[in-house]
Protein backbone atom coordinates (compact mmCIF):
# COMPACT_ATOMS: atom_id res chain seq x y z
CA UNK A 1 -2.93 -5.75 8.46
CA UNK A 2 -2.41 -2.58 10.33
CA UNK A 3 -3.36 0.90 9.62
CA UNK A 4 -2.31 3.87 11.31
CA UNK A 5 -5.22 5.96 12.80
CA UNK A 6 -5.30 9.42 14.52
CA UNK A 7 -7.36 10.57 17.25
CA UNK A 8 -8.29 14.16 17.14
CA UNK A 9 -10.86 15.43 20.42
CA UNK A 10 -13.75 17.36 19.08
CA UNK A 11 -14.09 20.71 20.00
CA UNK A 12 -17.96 21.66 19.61
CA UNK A 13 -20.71 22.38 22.50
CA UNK A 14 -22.21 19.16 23.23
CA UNK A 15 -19.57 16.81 22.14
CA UNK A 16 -17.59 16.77 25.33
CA UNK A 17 -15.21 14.01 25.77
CA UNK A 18 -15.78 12.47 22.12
CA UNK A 19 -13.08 11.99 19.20
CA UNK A 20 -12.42 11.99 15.73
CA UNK A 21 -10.55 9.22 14.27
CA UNK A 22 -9.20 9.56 10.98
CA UNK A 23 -7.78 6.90 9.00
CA UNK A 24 -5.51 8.29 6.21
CA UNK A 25 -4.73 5.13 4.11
CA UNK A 26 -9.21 4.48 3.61
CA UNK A 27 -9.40 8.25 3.93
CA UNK A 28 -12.00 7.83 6.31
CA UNK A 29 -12.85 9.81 9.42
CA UNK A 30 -15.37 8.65 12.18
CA UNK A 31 -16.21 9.41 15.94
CA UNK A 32 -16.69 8.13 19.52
CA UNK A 33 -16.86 9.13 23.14
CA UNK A 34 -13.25 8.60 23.83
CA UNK A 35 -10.58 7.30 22.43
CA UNK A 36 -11.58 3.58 22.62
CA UNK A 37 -15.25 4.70 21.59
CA UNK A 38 -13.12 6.33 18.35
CA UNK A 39 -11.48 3.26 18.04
CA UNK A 40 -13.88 0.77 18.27
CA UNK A 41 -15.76 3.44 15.53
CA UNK A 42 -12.91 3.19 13.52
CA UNK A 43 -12.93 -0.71 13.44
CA UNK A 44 -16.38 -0.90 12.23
CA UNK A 45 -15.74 1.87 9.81
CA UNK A 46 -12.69 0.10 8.45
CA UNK A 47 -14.50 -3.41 8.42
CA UNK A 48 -17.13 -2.17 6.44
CA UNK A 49 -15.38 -0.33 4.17
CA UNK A 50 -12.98 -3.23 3.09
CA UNK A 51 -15.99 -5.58 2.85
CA UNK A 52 -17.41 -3.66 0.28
CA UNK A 53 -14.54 -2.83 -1.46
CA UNK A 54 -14.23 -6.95 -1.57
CA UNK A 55 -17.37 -7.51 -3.07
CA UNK A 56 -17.03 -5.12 -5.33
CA UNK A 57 -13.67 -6.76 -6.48
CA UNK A 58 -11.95 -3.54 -5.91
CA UNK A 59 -8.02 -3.24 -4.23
CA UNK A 60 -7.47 -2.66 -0.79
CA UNK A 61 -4.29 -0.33 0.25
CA UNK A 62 -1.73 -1.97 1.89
CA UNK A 63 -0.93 -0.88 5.49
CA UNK A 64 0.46 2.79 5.71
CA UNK A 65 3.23 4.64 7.57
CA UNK A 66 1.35 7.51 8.29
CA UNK A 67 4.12 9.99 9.68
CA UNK A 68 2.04 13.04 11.87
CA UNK A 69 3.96 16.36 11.89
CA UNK A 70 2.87 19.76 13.04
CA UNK A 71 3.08 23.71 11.35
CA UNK A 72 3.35 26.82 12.85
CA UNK A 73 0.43 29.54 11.89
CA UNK A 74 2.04 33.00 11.77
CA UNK A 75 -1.01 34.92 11.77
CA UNK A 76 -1.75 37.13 14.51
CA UNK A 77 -5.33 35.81 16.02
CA UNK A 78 -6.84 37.62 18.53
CA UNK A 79 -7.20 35.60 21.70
CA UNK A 80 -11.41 36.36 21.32
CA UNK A 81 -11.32 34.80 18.54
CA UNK A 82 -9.63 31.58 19.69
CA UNK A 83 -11.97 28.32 20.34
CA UNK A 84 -12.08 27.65 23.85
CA UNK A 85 -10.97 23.98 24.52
């Protein structure tokens, strides 16, 4: 099976170089320092997650075609106020 995941960097003091990675069809989200840290997060997170949901006799979603778009934000922000990346 194959799930779509998306990586996401963090943007907060002392997470430097580490990811989210969100995985829409579990809704699950989980972190590592970079993407394959992410990844390899997001593996145990989804491993876990189906085993229980097996033992608990529960369904598991079939793989998803997560589609990732963007929006525009037409509020005027002033640029203090704007995280810096």
């Amino acid at each position: 099976m194959t799930y779509s995941v998306l990586y996401e960097k963090i943007h907060e003091p002392g997470f430097e170089g580490w990811y989210y990675a969100h995985i829409p069809a579990f809704d699950l989200t989980t972190h590592g320092l970079g993407i394959e840290g992410a990844q390899a997060a997001a593996q145990d997170a989804v491993d876990v997650w189906i085993r229980a949901k097996l033992e608990d006799g529960e369904p598991i979603p079939p793989s998803d075609d997560a589609l990732l778009g963007t929006i525009n934000v037409n509020i005027d922000v002033p640029s203090d106020a704007l995280q810096v990346a």
